[in-house]
C-alpha atoms as a PDB file:
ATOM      1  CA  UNK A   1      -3.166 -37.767 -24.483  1.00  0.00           C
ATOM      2  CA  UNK A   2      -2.160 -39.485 -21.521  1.00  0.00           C
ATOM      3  CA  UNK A   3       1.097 -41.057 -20.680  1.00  0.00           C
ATOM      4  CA  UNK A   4       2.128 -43.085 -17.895  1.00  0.00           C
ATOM      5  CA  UNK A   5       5.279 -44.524 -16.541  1.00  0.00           C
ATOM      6  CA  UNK A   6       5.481 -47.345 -14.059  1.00  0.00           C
ATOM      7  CA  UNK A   7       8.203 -49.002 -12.486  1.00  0.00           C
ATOM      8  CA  UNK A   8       8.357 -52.766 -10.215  1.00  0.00           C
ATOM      9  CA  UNK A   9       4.611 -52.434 -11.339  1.00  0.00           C
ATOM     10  CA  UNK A  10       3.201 -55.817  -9.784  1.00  0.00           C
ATOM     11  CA  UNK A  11       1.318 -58.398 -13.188  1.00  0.00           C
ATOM     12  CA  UNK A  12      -1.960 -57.372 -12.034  1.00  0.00           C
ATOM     13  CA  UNK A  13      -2.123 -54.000 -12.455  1.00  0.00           C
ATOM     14  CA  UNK A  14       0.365 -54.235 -15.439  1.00  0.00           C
ATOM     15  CA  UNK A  15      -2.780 -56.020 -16.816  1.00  0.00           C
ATOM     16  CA  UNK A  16      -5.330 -53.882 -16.167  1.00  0.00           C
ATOM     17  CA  UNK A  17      -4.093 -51.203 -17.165  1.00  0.00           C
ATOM     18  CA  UNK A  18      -3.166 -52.685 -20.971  1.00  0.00           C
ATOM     19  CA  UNK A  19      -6.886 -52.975 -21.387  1.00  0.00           C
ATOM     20  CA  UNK A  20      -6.861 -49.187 -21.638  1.00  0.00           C
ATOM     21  CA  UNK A  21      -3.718 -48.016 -22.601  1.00  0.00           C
ATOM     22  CA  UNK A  22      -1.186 -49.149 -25.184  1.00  0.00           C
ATOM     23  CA  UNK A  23       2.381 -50.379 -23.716  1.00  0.00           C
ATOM     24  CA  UNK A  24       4.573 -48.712 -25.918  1.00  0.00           C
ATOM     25  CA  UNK A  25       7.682 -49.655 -24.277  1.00  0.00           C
ATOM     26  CA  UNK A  26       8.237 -51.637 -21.152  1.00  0.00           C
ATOM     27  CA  UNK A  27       6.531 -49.310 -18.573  1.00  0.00           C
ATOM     28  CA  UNK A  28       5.383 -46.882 -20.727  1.00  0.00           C
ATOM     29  CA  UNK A  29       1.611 -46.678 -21.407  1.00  0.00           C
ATOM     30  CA  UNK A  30      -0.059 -44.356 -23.877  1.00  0.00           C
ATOM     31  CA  UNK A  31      -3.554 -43.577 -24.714  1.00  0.00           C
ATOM     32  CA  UNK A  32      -6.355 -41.330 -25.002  1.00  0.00           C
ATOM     33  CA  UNK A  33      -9.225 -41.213 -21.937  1.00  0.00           C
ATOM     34  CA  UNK A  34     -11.408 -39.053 -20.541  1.00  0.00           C
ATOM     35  CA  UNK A  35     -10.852 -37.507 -17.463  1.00  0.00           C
ATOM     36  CA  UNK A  36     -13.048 -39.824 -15.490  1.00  0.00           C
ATOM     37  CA  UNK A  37     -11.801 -43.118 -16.594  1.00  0.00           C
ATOM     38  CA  UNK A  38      -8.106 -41.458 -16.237  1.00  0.00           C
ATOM     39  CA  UNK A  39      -8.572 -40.530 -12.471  1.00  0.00           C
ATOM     40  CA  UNK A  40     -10.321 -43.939 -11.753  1.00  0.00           C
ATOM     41  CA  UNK A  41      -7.392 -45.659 -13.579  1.00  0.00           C
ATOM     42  CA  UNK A  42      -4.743 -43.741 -11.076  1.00  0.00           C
ATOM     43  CA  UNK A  43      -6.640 -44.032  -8.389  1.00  0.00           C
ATOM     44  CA  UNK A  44      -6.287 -48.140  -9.098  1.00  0.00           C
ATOM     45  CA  UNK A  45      -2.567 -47.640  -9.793  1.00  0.00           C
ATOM     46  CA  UNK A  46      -1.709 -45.754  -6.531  1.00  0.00           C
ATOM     47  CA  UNK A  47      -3.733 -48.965  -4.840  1.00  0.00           C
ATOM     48  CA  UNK A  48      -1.924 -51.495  -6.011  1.00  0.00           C
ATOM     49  CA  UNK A  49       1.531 -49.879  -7.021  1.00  0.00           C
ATOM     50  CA  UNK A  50       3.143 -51.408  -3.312  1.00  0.00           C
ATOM     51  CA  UNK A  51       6.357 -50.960  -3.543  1.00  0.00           C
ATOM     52  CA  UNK A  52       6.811 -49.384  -7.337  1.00  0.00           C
ATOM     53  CA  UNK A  53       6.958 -46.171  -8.273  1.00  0.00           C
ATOM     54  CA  UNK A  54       4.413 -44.254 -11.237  1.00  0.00           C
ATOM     55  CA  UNK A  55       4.310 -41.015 -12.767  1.00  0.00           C
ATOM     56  CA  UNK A  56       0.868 -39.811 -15.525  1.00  0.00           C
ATOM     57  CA  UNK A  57       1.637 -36.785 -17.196  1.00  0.00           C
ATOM     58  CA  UNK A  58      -1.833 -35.741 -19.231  1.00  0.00           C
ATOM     59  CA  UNK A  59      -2.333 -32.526 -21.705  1.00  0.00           C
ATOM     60  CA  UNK A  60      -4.351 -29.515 -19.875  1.00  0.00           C
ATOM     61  CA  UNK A  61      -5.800 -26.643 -21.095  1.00  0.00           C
ATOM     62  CA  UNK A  62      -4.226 -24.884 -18.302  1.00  0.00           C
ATOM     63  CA  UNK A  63      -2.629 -21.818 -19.707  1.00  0.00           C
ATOM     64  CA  UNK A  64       0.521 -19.801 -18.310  1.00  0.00           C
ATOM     65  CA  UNK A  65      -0.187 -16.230 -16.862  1.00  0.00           C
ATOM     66  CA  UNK A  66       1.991 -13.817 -15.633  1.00  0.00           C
ATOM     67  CA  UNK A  67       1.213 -12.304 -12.321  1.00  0.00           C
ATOM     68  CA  UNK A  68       3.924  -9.544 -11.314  1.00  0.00           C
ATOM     69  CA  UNK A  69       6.340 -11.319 -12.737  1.00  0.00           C
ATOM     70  CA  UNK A  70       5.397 -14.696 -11.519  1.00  0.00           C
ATOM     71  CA  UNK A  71       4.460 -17.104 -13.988  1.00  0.00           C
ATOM     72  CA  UNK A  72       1.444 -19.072 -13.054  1.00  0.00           C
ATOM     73  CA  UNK A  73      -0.998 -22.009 -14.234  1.00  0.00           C
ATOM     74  CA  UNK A  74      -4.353 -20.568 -15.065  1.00  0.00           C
ATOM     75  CA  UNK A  75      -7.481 -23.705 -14.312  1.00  0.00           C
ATOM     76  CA  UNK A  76     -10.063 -23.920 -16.380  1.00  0.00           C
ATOM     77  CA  UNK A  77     -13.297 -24.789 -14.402  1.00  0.00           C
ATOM     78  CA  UNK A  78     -15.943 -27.136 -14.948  1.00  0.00           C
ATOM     79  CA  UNK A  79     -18.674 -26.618 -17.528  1.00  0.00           C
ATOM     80  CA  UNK A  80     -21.789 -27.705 -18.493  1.00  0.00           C
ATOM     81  CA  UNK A  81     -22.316 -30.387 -21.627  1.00  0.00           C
ATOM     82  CA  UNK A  82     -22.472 -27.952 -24.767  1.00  0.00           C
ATOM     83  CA  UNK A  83     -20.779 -24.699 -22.967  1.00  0.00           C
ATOM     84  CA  UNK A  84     -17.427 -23.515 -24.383  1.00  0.00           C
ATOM     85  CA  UNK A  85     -14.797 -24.296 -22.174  1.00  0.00           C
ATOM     86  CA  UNK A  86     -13.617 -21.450 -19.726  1.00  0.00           C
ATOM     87  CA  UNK A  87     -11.699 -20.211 -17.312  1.00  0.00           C
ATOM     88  CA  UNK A  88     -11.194 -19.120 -13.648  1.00  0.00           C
ATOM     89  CA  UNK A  89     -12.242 -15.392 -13.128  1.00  0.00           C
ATOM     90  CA  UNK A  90      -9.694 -13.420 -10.963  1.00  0.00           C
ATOM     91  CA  UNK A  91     -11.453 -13.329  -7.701  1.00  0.00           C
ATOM     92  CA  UNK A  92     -13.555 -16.286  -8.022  1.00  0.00           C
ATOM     93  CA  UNK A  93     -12.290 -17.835  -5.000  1.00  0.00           C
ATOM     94  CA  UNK A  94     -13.032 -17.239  -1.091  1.00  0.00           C
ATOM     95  CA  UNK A  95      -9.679 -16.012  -0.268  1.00  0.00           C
ATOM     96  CA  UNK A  96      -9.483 -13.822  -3.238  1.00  0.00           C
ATOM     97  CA  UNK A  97     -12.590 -11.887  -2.045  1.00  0.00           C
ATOM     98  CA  UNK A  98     -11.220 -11.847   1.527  1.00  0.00           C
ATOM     99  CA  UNK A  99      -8.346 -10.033  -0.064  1.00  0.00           C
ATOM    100  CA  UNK A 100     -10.494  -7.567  -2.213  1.00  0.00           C
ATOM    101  CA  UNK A 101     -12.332  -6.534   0.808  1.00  0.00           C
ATOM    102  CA  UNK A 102      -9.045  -6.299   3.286  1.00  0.00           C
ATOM    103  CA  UNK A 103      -8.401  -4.152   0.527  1.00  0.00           C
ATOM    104  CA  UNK A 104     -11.579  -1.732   0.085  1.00  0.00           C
ATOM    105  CA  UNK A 105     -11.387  -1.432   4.084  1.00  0.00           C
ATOM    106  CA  UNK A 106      -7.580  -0.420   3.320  1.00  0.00           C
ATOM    107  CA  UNK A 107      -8.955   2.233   1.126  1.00  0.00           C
ATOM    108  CA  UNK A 108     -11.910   3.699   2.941  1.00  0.00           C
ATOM    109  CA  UNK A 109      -9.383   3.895   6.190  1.00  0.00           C
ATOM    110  CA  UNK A 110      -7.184   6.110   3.962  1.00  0.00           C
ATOM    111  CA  UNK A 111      -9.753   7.768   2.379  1.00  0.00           C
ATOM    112  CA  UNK A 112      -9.598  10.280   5.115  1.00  0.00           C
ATOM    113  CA  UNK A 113      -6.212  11.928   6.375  1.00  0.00           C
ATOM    114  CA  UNK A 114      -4.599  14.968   7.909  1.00  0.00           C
ATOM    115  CA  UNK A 115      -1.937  16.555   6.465  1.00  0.00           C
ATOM    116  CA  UNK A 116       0.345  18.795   8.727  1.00  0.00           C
ATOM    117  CA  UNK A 117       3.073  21.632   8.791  1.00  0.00           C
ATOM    118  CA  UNK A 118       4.618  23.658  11.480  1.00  0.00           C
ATOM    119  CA  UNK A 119       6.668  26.819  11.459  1.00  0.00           C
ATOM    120  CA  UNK A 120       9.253  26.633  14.299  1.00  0.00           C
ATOM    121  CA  UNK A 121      11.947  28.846  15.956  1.00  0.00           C
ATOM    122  CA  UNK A 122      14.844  25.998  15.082  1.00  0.00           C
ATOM    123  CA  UNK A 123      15.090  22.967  14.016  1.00  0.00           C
ATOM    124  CA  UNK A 124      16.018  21.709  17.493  1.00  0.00           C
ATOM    125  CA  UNK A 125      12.634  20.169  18.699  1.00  0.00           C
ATOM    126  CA  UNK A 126      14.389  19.831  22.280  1.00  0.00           C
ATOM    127  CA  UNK A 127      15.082  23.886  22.049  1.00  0.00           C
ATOM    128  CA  UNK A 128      13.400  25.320  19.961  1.00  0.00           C
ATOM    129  CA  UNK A 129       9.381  26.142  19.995  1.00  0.00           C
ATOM    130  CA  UNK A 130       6.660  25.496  17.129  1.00  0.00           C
ATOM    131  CA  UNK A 131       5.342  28.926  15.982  1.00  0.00           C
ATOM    132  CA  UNK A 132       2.488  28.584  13.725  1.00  0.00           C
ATOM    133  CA  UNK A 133       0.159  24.730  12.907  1.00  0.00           C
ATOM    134  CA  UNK A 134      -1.381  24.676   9.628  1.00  0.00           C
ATOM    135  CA  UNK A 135      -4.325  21.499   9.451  1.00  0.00           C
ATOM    136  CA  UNK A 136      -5.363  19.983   6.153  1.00  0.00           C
ATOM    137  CA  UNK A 137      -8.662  17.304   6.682  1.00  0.00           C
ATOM    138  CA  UNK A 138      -8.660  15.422   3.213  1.00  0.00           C
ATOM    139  CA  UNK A 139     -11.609  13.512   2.790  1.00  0.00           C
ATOM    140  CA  UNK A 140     -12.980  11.592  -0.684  1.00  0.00           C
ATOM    141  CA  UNK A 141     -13.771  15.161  -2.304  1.00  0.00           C
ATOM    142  CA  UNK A 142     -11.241  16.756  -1.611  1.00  0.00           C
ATOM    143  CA  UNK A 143     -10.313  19.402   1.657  1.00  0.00           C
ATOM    144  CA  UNK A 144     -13.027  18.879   3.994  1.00  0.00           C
ATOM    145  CA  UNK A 145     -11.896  21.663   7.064  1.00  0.00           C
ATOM    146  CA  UNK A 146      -8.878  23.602   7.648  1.00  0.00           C
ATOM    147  CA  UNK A 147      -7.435  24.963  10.742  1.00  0.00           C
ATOM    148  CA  UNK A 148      -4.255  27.622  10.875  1.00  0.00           C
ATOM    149  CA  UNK A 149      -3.211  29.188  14.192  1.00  0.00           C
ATOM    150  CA  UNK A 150      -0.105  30.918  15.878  1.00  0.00           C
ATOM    151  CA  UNK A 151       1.314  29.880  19.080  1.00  0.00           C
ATOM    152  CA  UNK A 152       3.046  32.024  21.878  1.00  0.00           C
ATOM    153  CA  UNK A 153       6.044  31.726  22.886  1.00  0.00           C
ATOM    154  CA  UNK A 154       8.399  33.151  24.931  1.00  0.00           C
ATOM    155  CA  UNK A 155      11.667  32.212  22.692  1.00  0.00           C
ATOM    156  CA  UNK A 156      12.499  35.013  20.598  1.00  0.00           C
ATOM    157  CA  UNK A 157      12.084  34.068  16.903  1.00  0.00           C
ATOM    158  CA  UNK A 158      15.485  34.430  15.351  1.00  0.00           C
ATOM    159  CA  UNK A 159      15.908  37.088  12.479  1.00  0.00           C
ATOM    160  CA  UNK A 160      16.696  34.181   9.873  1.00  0.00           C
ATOM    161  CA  UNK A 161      13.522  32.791  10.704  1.00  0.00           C
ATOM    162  CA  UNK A 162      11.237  35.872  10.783  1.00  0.00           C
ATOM    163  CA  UNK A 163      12.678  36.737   7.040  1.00  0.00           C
ATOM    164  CA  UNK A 164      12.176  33.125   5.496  1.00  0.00           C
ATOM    165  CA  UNK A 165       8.516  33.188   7.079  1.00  0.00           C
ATOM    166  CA  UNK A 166       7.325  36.348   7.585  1.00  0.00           C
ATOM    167  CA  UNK A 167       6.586  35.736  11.100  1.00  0.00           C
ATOM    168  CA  UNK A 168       7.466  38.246  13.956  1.00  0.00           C
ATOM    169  CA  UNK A 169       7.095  37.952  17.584  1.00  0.00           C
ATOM    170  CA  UNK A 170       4.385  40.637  17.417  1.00  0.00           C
ATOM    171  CA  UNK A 171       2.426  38.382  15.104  1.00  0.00           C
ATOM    172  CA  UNK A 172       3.034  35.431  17.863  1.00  0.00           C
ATOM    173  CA  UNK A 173       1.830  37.832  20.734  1.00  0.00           C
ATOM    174  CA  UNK A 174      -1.205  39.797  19.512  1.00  0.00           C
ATOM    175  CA  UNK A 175      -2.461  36.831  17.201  1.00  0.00           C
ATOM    176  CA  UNK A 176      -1.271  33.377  18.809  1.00  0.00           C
ATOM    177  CA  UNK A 177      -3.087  31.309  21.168  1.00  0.00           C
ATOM    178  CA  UNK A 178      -1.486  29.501  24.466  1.00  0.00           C
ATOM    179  CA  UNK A 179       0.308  26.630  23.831  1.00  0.00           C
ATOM    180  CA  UNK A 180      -2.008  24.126  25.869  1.00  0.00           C
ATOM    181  CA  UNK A 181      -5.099  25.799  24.006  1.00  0.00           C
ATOM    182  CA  UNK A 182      -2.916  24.801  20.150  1.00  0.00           C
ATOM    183  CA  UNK A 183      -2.570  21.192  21.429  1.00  0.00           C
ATOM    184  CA  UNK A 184      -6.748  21.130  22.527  1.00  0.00           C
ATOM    185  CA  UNK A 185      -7.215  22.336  18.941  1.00  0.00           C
ATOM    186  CA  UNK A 186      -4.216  19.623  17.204  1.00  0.00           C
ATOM    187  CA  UNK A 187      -6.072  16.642  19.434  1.00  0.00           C
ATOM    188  CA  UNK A 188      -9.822  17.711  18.367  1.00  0.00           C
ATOM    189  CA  UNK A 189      -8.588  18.225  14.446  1.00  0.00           C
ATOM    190  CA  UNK A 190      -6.598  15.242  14.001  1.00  0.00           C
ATOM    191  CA  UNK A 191      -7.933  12.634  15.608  1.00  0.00           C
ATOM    192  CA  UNK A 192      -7.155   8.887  14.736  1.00  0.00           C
ATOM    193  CA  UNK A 193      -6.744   9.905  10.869  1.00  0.00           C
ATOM    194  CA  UNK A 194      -3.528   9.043   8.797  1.00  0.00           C
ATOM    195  CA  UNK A 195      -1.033  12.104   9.155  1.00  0.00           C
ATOM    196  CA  UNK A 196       0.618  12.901   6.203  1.00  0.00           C
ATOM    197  CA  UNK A 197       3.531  15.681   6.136  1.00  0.00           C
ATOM    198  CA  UNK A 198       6.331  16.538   3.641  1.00  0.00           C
ATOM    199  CA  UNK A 199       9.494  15.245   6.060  1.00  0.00           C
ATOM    200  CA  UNK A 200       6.295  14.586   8.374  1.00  0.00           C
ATOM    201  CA  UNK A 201       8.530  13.351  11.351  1.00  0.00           C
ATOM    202  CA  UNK A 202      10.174  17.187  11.869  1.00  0.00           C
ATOM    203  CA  UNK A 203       6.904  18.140  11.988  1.00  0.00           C
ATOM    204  CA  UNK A 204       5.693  15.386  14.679  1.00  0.00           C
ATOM    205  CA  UNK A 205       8.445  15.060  16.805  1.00  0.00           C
ATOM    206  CA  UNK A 206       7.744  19.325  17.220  1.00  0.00           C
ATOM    207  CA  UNK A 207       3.760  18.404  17.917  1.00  0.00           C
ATOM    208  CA  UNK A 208       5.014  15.858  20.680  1.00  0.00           C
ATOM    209  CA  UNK A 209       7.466  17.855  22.541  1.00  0.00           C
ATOM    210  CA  UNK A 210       4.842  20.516  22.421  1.00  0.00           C
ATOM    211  CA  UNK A 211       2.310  18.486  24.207  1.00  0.00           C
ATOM    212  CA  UNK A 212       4.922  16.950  26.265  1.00  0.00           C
ATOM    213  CA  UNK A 213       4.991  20.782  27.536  1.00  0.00           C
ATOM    214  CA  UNK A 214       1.476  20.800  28.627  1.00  0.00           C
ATOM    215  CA  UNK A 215       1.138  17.387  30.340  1.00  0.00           C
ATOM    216  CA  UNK A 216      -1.167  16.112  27.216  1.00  0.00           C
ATOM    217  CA  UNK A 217      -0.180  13.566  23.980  1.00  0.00           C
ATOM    218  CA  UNK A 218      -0.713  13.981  20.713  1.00  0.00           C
ATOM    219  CA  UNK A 219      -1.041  10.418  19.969  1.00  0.00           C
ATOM    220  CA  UNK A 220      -0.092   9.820  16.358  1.00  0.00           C
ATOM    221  CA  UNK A 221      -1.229   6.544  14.766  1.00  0.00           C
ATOM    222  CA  UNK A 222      -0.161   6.460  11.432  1.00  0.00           C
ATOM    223  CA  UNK A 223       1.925   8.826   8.984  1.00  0.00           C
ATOM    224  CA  UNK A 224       3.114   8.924   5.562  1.00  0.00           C
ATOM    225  CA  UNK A 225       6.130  11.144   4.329  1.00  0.00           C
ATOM    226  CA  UNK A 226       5.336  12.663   0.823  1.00  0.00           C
ATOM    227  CA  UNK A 227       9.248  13.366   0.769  1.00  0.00           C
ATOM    228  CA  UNK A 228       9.881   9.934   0.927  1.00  0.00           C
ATOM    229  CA  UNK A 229       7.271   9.150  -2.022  1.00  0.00           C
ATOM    230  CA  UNK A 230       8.998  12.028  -4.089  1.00  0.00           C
ATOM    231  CA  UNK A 231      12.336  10.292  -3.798  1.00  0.00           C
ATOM    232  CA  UNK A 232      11.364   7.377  -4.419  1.00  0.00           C
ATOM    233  CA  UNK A 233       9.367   8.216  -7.690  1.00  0.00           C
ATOM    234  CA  UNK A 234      11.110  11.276  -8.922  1.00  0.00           C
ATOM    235  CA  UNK A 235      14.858  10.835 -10.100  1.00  0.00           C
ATOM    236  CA  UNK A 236      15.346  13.996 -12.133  1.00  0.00           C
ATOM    237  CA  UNK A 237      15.396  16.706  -9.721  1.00  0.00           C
ATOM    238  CA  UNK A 238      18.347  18.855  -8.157  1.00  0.00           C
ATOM    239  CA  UNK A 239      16.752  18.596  -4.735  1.00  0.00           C
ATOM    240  CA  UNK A 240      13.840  17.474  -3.033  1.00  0.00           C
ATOM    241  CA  UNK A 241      13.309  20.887  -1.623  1.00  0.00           C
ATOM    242  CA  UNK A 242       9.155  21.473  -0.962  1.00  0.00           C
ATOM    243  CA  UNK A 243       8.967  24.174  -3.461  1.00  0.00           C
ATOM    244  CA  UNK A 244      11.560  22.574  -5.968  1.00  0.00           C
ATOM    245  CA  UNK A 245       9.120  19.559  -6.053  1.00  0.00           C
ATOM    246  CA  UNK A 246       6.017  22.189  -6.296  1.00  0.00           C
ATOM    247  CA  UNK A 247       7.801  23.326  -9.576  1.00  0.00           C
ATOM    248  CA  UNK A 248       8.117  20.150 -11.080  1.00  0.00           C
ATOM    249  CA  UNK A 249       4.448  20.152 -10.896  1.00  0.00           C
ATOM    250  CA  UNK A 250       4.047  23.487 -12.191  1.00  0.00           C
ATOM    251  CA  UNK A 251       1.847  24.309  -8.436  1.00  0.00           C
ATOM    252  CA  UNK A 252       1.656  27.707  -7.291  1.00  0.00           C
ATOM    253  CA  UNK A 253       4.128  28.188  -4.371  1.00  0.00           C
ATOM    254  CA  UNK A 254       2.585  31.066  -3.149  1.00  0.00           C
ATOM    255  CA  UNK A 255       3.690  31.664   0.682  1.00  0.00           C
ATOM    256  CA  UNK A 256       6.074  28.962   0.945  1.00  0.00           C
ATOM    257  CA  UNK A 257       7.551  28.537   4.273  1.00  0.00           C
ATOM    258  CA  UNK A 258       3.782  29.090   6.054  1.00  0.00           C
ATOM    259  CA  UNK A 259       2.042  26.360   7.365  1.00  0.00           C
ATOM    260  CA  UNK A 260      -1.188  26.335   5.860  1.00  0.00           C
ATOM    261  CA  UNK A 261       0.236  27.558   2.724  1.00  0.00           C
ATOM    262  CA  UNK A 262       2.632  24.327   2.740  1.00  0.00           C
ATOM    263  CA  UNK A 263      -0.151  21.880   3.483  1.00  0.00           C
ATOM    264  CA  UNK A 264      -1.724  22.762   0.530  1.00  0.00           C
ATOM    265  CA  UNK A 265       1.456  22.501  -1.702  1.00  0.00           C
ATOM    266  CA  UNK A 266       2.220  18.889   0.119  1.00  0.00           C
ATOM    267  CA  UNK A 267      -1.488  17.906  -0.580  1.00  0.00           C
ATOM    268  CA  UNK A 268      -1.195  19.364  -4.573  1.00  0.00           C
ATOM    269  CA  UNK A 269       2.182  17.147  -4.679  1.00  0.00           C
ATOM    270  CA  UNK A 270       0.726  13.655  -2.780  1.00  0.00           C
ATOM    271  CA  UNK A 271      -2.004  14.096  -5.612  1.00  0.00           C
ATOM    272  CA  UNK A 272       0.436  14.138  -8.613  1.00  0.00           C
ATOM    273  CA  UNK A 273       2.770  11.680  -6.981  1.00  0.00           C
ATOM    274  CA  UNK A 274      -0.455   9.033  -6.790  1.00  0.00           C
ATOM    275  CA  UNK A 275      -0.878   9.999 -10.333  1.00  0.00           C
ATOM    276  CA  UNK A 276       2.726   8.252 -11.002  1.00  0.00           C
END
């Protein structure tokens, strides 16, 4: 069904188009064409309209959709004589598949990340010195390499510290390596990969000061903050603690407060988090 409204429509046209349509009122044509004769039809009005005005409203088969929350016209497409009529596919067009692949190269960029934790003095990053680096490389499978080290210092690792991690200065000493020899290792382990960290800036702005030290940069591309995910997607917790969000997950805390120990917990939590 086809209906179309004209206005200071000049005799002419008026005429040609009552050989196809019925004038149901003055400027108000009705009828029933196919879709070849109707866009030949308006393609004659919109030549010879001048100064009038015209508006054809037709029925569709286009369909409403919702598309995150958007409401949108779904087009058929053309068939052949015989075929049931269809519709568009989702990703039929050129910038759809554009998109898809922007998005698989998203994915395989991501695929493979770093996560990292550091055990420090303070929480001063201008005073206070990192202690121990625990390395997580995630790659498609799972933990591809892992990398845990001590690093000497001369500050004197307060008594509050020592008892939350276990970590004493003769620990640092016997079994830590120079600082300048940590930040070789950081450099070679991490990369360009994503680095992903439970309050992950702490733990960067501590690997930056500590290259600062040496006269070499940790250059850090990209990071994501699992605490920031957890807040975001958890609303039922007391705090956001790392092992209060380990325990909503029923994860074994095991050695909280040591690096490698924590990467492992952060990288058991960014998995259940992605499951949300």
């Amino acid at each position: 069904m086809i209906v179309l409204c004209v206005t200071n429509c000049p005799p002419a046209l008026r005429g040609d188009l009552s050989k196809w349509m019925n004038e149901v009122n003055t400027g108000v044509y009705v009828g029933k064409l196919n879709a070849k004769v109707r866009d030949e039809l308006w393609d004659r009005v919109c030549d010879h309209i001048k100064n009038g005005q015209a508006t054809m409203v037709h029925s569709t088969t286009w369909i409403p959709v919702d598309y995150e929350g958007i409401t949108l016209m779904k087009k058929p497409f053309a068939v052949k004589s015989g075929e049931e009529s269809s519709f568009l596919q989702p990703g039929f067009s050129k910038a759809a598949k554009y998109e898809k692949l922007k998005h698989l190269k998203t994915g395989k960029e991501v695929q493979e990340y770093v996560i990292v934790d550091v055990e420090t003095t303070g929480l001063d990053y201008n005073q206070d010195k990192i202690i121990e680096v625990g390395l997580l490389k995630i790659g498609r499978d799972g933990i591809k390499e892992q990398f845990q080290c001590f690093v000497q210092t001369d500050k004197v690792i307060p008594e509050n510290v020592a008892n939350l991690t276990g970590i004493t200065n003769e620990m640092i000493q016997q079994q830590g390596i120079t600082e300048e020899d940590a930040v070789d290792k950081i450099i070679e382990f991490i990369g360009t990969d994503l680095i992903v960290g439970y309050n992950v800036q702490f733990d960067i702005r501590f690997l930056q000061k500590l290259g600062e030290r040496v006269g070499k940069n940790i250059t850090i591309r990209k990071t994501k903050d699992v605490l920031q995910i957890a807040r975001r997607e958890l609303d039922d917790l007391k705090d956001y603690k790392l092992e209060t969000v380990a325990s909503y997950f029923s994860l074994d805390i095991g050695d909280v407060h040591r690096a490698l120990e924590d990467c492992m917990l952060v990288y058991g939590i960014y998995n259940e988090l992605n499951k949300c």
